[in-house]
C-alpha atoms as a PDB file:
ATOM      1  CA  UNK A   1     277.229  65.967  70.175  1.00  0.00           C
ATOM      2  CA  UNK A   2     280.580  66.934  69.405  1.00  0.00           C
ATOM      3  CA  UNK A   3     282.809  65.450  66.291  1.00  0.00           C
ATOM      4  CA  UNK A   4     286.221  65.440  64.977  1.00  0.00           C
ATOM      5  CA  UNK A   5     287.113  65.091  61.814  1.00  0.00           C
ATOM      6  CA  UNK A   6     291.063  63.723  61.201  1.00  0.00           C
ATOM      7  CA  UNK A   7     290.934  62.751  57.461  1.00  0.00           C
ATOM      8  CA  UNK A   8     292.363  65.368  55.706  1.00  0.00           C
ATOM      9  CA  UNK A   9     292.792  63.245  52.210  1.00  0.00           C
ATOM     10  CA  UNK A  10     291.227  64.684  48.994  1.00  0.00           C
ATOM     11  CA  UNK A  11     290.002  63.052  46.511  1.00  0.00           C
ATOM     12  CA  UNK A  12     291.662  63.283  42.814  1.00  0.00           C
ATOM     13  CA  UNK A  13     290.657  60.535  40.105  1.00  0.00           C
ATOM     14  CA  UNK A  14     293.486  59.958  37.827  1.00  0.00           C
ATOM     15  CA  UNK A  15     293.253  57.949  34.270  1.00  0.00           C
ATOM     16  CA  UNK A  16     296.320  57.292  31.869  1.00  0.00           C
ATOM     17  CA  UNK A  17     297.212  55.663  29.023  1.00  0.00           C
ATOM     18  CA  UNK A  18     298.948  51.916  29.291  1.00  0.00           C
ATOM     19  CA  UNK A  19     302.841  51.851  28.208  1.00  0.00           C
ATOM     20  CA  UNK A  20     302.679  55.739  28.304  1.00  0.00           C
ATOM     21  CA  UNK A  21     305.425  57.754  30.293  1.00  0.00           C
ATOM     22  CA  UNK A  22     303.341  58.322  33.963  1.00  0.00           C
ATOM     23  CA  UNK A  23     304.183  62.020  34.565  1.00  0.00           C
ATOM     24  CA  UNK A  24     301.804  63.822  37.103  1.00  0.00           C
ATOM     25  CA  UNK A  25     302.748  67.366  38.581  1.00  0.00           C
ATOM     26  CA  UNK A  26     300.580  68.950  41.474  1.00  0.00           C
ATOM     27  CA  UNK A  27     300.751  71.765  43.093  1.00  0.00           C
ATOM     28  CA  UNK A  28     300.329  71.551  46.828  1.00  0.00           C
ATOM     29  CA  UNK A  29     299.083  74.022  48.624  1.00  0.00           C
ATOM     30  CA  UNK A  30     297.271  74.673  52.055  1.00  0.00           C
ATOM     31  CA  UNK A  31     293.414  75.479  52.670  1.00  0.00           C
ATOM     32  CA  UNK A  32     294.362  78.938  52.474  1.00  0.00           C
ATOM     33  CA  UNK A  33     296.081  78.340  48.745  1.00  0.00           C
ATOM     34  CA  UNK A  34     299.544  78.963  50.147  1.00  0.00           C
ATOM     35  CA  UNK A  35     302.543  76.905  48.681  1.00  0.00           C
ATOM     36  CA  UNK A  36     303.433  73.489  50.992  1.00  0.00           C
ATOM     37  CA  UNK A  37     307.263  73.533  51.928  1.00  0.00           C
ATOM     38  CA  UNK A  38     307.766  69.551  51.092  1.00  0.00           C
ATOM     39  CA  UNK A  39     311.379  69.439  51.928  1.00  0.00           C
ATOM     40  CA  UNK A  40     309.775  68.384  55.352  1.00  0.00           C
ATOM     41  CA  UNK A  41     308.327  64.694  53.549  1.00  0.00           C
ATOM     42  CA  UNK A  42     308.483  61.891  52.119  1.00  0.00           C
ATOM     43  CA  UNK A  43     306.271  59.964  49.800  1.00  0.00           C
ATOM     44  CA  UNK A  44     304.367  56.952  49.067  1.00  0.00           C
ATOM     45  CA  UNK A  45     302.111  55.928  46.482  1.00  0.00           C
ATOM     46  CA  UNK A  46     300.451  52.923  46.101  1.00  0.00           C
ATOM     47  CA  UNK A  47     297.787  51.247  43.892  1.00  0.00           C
ATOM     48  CA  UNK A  48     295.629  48.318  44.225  1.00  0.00           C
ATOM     49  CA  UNK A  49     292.907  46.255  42.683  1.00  0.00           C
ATOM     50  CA  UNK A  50     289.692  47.270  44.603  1.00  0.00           C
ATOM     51  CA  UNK A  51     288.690  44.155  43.979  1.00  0.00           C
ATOM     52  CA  UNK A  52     291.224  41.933  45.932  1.00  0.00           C
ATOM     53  CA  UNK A  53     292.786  44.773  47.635  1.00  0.00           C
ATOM     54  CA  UNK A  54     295.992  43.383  45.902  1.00  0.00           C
ATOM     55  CA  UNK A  55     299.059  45.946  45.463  1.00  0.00           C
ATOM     56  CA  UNK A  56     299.824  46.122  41.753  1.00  0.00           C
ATOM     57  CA  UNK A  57     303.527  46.924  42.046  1.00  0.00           C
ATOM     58  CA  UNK A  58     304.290  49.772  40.584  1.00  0.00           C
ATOM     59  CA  UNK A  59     307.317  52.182  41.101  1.00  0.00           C
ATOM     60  CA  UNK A  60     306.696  55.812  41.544  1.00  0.00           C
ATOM     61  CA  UNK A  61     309.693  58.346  41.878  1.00  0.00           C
ATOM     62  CA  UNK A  62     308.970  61.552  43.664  1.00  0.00           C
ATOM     63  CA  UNK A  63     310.974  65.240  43.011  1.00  0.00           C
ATOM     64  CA  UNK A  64     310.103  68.243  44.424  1.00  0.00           C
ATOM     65  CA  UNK A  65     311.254  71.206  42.524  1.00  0.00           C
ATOM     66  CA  UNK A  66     312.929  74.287  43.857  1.00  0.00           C
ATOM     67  CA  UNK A  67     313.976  71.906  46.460  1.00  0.00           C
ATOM     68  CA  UNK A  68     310.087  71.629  47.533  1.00  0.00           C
ATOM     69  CA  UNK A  69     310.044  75.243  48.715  1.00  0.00           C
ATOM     70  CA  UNK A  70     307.301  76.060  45.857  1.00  0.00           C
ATOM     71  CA  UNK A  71     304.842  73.203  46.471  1.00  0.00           C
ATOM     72  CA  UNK A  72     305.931  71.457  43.431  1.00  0.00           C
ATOM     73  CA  UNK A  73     305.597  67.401  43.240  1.00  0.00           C
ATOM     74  CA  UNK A  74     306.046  65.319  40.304  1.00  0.00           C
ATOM     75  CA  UNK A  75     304.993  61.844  40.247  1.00  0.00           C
ATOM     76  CA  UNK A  76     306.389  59.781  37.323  1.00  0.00           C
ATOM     77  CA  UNK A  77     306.303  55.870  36.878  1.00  0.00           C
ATOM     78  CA  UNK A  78     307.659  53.935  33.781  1.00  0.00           C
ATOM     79  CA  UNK A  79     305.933  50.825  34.488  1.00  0.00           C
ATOM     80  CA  UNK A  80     302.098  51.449  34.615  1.00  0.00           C
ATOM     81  CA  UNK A  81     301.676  48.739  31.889  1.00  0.00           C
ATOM     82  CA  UNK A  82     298.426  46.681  33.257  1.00  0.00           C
ATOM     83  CA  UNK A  83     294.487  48.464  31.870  1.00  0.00           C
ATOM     84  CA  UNK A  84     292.002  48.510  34.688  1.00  0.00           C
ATOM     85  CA  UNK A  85     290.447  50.210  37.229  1.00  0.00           C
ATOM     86  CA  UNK A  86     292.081  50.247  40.449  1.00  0.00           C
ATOM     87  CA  UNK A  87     292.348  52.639  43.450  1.00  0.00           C
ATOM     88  CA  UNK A  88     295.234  54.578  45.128  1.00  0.00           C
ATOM     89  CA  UNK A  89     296.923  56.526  47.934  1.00  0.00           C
ATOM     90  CA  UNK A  90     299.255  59.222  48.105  1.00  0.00           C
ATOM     91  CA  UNK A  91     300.700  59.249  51.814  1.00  0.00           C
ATOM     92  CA  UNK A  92     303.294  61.470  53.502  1.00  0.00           C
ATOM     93  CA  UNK A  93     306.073  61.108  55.846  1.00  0.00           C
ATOM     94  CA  UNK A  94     307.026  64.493  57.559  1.00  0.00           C
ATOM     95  CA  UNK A  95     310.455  64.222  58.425  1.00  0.00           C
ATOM     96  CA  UNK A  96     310.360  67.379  60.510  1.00  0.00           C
ATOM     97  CA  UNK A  97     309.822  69.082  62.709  1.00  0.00           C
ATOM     98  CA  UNK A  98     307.528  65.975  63.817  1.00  0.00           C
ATOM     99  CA  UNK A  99     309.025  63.167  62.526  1.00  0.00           C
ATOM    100  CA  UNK A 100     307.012  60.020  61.415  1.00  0.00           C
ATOM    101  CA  UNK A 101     303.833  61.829  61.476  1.00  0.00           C
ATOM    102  CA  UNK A 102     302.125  59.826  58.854  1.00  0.00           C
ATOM    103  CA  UNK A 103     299.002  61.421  56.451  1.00  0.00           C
ATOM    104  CA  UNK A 104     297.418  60.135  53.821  1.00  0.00           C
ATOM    105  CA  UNK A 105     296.817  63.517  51.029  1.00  0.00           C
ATOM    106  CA  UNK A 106     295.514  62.033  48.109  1.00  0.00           C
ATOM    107  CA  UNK A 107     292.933  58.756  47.292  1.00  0.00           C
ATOM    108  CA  UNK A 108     290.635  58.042  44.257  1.00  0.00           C
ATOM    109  CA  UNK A 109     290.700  55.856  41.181  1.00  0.00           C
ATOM    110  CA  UNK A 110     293.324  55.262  39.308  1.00  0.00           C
ATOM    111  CA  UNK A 111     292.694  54.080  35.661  1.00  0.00           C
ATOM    112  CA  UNK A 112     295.026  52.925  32.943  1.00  0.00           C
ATOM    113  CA  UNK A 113     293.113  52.972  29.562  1.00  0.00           C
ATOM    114  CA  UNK A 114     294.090  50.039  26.992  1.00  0.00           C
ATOM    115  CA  UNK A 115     296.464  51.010  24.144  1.00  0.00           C
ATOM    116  CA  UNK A 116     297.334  49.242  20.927  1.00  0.00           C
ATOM    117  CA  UNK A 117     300.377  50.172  20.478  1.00  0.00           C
ATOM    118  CA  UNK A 118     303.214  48.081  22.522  1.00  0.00           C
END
């Protein structure tokens, strides 16, 4: 029996600390360890409790230095402010040359440890 597998998503568990500066920079690159051009997408990233499956609302901002020729992304967020233990997605939108081809590149936990001070 044959089988396809479409789900190209890797995992990637992130914790941080709540009322901290979110600041995340990956480097994409291709099975073969070559450099993503990501001038070609968009992105999305969203978290939610796993228990209700509710979206938690917060804002991420996406740049892509060198203009996204280098693979670059940085994820930052200013208002990660609630502790738990939720999950996520980070999905694309190419924007050529096949526009609206949608992929989900990222999933896993997402924790935001307690903090003291306010």
């Amino acid at each position: 029996m044959a089988s396809v597998n479409l789900d190209i998503a890797q995992r990637l568990d992130i914790t941080c600390r709540k009322g901290d500066t979110f600041s995340l920079t990956l480097n994409m690159t291709d099975s073969a360890g070559t450099a993503i051009n990501l001038s070609a997408y968009t992105f999305t990233m969203q978290v939610r409790d796993a228990s209700t499956d509710a979206d938690k609302g917060f804002t991420f901002n996406f740049s892509k230095n060198d203009g996204g020729t280098t693979g670059k992304l940085v994820i930052t967020s200013t208002d990660v402010d609630t502790a738990g233990s939720y999950i996520y997605d980070l999905q694309t939108t190419e924007t050529a040359p096949d526009p609206d081809v949608i992929q989900t590149w990222l999933y896993g936990t997402f924790t935001i440890n307690d903090d003291v001070t306010s």
